[in-house]
N, C-alpha and C. Protein backbone atom coordinates (compact mmCIF):
# COMPACT_ATOMS: atom_id res chain seq x y z
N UNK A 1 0.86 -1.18 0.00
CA UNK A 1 0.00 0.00 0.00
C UNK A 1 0.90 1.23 0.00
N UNK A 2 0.85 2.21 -0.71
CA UNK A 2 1.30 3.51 -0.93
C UNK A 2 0.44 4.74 -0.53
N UNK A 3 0.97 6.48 0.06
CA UNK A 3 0.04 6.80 -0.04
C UNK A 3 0.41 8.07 -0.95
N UNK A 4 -0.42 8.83 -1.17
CA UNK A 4 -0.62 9.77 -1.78
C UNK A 4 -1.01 11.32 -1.28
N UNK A 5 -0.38 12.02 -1.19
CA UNK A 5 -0.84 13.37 -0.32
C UNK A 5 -1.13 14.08 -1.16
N UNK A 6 -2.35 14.78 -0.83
CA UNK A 6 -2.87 15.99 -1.59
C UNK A 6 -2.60 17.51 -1.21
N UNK A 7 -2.54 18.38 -1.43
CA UNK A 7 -2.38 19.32 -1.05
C UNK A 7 -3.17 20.40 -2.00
N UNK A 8 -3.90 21.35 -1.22
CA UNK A 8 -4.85 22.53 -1.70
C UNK A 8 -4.13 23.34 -0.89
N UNK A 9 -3.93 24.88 -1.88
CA UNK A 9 -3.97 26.23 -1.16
C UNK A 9 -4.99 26.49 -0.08
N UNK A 10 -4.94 27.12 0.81
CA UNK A 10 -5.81 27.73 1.66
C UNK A 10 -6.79 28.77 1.25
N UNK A 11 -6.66 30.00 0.01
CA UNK A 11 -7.58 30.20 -0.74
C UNK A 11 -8.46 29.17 -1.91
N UNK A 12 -7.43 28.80 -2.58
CA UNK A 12 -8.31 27.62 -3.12
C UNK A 12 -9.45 26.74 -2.54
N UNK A 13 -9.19 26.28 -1.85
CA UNK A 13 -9.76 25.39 -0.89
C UNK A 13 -10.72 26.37 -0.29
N UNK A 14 -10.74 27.67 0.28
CA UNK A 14 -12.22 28.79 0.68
C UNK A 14 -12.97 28.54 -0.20
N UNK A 15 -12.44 29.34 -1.27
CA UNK A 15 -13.25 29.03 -2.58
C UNK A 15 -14.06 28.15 -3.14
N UNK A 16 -13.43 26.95 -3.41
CA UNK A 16 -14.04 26.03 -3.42
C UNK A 16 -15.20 25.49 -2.47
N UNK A 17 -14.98 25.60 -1.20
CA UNK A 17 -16.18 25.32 -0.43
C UNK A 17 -17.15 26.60 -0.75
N UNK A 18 -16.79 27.93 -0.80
CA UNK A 18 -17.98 29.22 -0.90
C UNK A 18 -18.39 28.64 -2.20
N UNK A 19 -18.12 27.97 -3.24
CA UNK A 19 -18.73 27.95 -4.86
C UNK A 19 -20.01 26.90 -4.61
N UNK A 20 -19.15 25.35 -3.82
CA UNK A 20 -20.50 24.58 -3.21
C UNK A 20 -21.32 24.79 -2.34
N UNK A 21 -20.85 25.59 -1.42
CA UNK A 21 -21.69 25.65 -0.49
C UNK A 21 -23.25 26.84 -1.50
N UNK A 22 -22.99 28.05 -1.79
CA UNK A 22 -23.57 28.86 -2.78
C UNK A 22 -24.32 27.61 -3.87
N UNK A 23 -23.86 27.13 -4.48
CA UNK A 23 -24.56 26.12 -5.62
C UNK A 23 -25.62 25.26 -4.73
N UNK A 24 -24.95 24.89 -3.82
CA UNK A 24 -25.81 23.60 -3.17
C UNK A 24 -27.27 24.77 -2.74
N UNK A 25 -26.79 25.93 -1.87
CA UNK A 25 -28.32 26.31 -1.76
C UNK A 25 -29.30 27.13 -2.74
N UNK A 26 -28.41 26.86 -4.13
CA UNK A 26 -29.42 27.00 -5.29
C UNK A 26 -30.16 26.13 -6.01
N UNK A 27 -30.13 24.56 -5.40
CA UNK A 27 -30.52 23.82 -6.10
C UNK A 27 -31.68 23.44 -5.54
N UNK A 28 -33.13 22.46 -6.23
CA UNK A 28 -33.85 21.86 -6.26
C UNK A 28 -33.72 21.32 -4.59
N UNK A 29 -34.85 21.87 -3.83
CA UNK A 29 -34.66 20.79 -2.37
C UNK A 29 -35.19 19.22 -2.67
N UNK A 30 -35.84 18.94 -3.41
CA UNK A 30 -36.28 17.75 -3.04
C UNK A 30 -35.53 16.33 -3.70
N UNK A 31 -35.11 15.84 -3.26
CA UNK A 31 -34.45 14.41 -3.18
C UNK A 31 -33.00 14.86 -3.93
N UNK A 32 -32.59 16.19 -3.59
CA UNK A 32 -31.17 16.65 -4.08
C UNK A 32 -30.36 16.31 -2.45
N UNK A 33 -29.57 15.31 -2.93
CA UNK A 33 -28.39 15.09 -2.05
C UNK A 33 -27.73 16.24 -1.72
N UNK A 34 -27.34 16.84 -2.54
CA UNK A 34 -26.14 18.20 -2.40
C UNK A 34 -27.10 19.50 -1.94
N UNK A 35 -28.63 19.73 -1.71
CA UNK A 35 -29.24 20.69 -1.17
C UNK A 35 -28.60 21.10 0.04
N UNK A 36 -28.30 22.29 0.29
CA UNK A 36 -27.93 23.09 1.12
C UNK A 36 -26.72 22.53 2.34
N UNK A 37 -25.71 22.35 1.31
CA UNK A 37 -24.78 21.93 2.10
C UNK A 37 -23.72 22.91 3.17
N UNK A 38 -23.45 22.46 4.62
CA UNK A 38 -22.74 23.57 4.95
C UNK A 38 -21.41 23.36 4.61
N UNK A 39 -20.46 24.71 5.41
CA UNK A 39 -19.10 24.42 4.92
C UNK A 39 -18.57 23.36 5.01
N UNK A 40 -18.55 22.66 6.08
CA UNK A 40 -18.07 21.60 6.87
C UNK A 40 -18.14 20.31 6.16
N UNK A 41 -19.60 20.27 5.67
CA UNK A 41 -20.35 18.98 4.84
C UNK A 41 -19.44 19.47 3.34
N UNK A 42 -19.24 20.76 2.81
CA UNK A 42 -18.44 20.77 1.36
C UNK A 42 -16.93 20.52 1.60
N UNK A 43 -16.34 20.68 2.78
CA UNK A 43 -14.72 20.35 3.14
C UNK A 43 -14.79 19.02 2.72
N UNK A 44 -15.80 18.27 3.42
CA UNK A 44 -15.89 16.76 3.37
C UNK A 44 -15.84 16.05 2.67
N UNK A 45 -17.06 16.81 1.82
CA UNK A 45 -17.30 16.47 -0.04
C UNK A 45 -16.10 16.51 -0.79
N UNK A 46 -15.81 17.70 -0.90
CA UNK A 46 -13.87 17.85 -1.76
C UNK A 46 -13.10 17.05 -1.58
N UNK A 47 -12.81 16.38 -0.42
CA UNK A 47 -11.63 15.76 -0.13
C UNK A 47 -12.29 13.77 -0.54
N UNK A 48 -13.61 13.79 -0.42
CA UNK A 48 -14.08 12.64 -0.76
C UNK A 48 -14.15 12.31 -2.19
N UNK A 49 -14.32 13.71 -2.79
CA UNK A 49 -14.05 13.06 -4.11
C UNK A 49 -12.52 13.34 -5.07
N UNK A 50 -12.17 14.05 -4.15
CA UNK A 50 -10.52 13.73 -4.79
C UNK A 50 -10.22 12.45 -4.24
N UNK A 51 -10.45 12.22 -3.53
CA UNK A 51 -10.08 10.26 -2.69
C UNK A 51 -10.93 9.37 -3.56
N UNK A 52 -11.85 9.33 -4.24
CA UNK A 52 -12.94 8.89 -4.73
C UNK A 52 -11.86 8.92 -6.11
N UNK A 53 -11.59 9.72 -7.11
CA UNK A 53 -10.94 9.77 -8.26
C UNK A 53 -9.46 9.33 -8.19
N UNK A 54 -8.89 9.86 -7.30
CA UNK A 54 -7.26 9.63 -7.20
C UNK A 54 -7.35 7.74 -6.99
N UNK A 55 -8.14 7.50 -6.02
CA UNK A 55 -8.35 6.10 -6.42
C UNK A 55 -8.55 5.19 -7.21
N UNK A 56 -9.37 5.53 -8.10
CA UNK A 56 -10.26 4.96 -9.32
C UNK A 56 -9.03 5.29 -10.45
N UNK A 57 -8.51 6.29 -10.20
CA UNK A 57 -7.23 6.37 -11.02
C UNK A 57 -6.15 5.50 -10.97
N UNK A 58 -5.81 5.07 -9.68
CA UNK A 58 -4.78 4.62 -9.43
C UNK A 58 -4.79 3.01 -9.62
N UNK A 59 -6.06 2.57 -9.56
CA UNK A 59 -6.22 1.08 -10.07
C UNK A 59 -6.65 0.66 -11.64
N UNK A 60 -6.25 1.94 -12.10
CA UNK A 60 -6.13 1.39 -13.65
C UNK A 60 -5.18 0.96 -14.03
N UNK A 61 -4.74 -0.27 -14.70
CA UNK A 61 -3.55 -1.05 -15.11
C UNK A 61 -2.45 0.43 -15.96
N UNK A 62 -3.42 1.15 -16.23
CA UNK A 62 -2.41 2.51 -17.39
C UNK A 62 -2.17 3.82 -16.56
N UNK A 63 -2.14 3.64 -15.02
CA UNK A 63 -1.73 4.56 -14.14
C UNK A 63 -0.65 5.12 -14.04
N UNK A 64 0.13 6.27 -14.14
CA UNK A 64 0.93 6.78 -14.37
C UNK A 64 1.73 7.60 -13.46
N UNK A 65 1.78 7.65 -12.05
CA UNK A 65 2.04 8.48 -11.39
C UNK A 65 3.59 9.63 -11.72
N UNK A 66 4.42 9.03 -12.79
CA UNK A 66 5.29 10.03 -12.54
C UNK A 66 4.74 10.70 -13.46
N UNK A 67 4.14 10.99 -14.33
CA UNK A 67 3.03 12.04 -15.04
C UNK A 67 2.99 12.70 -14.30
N UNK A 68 3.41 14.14 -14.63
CA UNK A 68 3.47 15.39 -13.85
C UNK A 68 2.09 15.93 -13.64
N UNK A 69 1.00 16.12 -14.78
CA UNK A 69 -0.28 16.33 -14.77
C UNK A 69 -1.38 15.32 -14.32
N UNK A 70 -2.23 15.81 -13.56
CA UNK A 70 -4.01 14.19 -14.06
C UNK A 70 -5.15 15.69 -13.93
N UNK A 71 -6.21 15.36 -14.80
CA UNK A 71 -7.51 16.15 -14.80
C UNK A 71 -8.17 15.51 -14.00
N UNK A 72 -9.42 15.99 -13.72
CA UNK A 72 -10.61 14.93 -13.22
C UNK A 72 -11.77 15.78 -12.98
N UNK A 73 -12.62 15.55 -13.43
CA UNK A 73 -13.68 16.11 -13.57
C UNK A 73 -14.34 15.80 -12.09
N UNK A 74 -14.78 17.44 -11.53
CA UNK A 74 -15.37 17.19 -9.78
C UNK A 74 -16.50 16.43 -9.83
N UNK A 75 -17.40 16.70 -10.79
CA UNK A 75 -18.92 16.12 -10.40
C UNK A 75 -19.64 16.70 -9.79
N UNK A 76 -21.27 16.44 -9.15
CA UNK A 76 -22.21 17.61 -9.03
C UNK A 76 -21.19 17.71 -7.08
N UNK A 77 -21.86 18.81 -7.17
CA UNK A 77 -22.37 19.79 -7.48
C UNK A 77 -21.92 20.87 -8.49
N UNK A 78 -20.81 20.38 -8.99
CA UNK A 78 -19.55 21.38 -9.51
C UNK A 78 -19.57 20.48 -10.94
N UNK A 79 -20.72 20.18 -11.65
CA UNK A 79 -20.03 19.69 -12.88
C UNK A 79 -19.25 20.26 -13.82
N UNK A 80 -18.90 21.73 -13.68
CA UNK A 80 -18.48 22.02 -14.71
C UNK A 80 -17.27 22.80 -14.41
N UNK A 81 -16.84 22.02 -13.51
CA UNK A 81 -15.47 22.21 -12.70
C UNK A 81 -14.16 20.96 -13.24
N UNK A 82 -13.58 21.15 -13.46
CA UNK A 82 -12.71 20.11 -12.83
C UNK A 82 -11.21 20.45 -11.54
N UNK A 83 -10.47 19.48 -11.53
CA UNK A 83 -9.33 19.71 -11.03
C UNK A 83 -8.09 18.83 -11.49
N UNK A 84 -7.34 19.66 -11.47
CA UNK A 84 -6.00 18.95 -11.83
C UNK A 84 -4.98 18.73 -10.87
N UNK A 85 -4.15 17.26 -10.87
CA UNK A 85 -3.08 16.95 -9.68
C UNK A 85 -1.96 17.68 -10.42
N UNK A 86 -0.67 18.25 -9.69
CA UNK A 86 -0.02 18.52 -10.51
C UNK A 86 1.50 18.24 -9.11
N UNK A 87 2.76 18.01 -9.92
CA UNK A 87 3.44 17.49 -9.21
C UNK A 87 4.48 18.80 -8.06
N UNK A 88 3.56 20.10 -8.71
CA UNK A 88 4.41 21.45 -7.92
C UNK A 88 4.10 21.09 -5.93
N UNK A 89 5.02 21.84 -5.56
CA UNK A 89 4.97 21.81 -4.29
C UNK A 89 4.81 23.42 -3.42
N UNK A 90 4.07 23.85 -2.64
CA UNK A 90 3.26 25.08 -1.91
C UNK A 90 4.32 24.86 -0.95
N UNK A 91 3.73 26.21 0.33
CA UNK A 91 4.39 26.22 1.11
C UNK A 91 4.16 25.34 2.02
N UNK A 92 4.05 25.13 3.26
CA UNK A 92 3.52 24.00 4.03
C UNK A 92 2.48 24.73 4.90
N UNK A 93 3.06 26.05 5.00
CA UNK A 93 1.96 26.91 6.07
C UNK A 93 0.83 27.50 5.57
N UNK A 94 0.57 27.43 4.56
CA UNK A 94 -0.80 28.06 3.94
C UNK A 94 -1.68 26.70 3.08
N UNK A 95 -1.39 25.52 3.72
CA UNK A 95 -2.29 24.34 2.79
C UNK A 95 -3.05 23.64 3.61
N UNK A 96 -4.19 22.83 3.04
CA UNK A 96 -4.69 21.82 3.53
C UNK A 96 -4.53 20.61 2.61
N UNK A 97 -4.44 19.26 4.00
CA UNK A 97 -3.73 18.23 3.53
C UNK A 97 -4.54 17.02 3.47
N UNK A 98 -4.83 16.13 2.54
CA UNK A 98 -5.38 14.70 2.71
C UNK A 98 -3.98 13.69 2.55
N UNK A 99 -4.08 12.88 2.62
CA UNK A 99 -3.24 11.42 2.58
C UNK A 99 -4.30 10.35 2.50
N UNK A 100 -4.40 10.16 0.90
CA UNK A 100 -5.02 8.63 0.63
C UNK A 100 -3.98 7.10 0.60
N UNK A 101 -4.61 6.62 1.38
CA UNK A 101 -3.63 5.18 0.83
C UNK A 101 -4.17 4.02 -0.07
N UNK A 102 -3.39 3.99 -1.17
CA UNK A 102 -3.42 3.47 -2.31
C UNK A 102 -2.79 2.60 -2.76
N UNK A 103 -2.90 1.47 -3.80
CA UNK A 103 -1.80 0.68 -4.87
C UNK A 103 -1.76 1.30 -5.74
N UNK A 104 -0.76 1.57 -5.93
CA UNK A 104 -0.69 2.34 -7.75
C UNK A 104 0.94 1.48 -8.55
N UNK A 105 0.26 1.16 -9.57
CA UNK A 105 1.18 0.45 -10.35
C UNK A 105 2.84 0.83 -10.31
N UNK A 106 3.06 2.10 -10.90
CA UNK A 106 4.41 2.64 -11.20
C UNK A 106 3.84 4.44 -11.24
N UNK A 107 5.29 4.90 -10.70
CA UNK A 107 5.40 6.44 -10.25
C UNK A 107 6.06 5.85 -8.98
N UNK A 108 7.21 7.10 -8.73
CA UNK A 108 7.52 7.85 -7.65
C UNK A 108 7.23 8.80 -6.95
N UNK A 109 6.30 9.67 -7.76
CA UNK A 109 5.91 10.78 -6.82
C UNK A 109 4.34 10.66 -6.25
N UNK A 110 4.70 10.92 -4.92
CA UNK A 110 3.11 10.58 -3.78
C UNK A 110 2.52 11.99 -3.42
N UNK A 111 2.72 12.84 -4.17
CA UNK A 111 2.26 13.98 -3.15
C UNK A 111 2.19 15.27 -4.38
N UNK A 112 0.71 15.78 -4.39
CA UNK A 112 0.33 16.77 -5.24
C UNK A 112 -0.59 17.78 -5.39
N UNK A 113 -0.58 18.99 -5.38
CA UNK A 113 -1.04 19.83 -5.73
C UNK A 113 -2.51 19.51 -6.68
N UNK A 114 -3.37 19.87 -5.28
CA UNK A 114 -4.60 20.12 -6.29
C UNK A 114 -5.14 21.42 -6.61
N UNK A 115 -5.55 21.65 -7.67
CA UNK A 115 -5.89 23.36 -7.99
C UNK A 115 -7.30 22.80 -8.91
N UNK A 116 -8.33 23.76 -8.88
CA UNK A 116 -9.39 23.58 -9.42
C UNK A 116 -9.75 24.48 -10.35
N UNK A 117 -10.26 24.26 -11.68
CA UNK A 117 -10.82 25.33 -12.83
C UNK A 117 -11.92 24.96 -13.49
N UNK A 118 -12.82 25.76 -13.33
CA UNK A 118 -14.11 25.68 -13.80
C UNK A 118 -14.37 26.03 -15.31
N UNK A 119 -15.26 25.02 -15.89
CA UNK A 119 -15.25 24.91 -17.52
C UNK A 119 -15.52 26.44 -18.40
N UNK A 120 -15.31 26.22 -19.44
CA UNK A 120 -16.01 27.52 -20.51
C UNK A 120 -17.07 26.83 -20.80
């Protein structure tokens, strides 16, 4: 088992929760999962579905970790978001951190920069 550290800016990461949290209480209340989510519940969400993808990534036989780049499309509430891993490194004092543990075929590098950009 290997793991994998993520790392988000500390604005990034505001952001990102103010965009879901804002979307979630624009949507449809009834049988919408993502209705009116608070901050806390969108911290949760972000980091579940970068763990959710970085995974699903990593058990593909064509996994690539020393690939400096990966996309991944967020999903609702944010479909028209994605985010990209990228192999740069932040400071340590202005981030927030996950650590997934994973198998991943081949790569050396465990630890990456997530930044998020929303579609045209």
């Amino acid at each position: 088992m290997n793991t994998v550290t993520i790392w988000i800016a500390n604005d990034t990461f505001e952001r990102v929760i103010q965009k879901i949290v804002a979307r979630s209480q624009a949507l449809p209340e009834s049988h919408n999962p993502f209705y009116n989510l608070s901050p806390k519940q969108a911290e949760e969400y972000i980091w579940k579905n970068i763990q959710k993808e970085v995974e699903s990534y990593c058990s593909s036989p064509l996994a690539n970790l020393n690939e400096g780049d990966h996309a991944f499309t967020f999903g609702a509430p944010l479909n028209d978001t994605v985010f990209m891993l990228t192999g740069c490194e932040l400071p340590s004092h202005n981030l927030h951190t996950h650590t997934i543990e994973v198998y991943f075929n081949e790569g050396k590098s465990n630890s990456y920069t997530a930044d998020f950009y929303a579609l045209i």
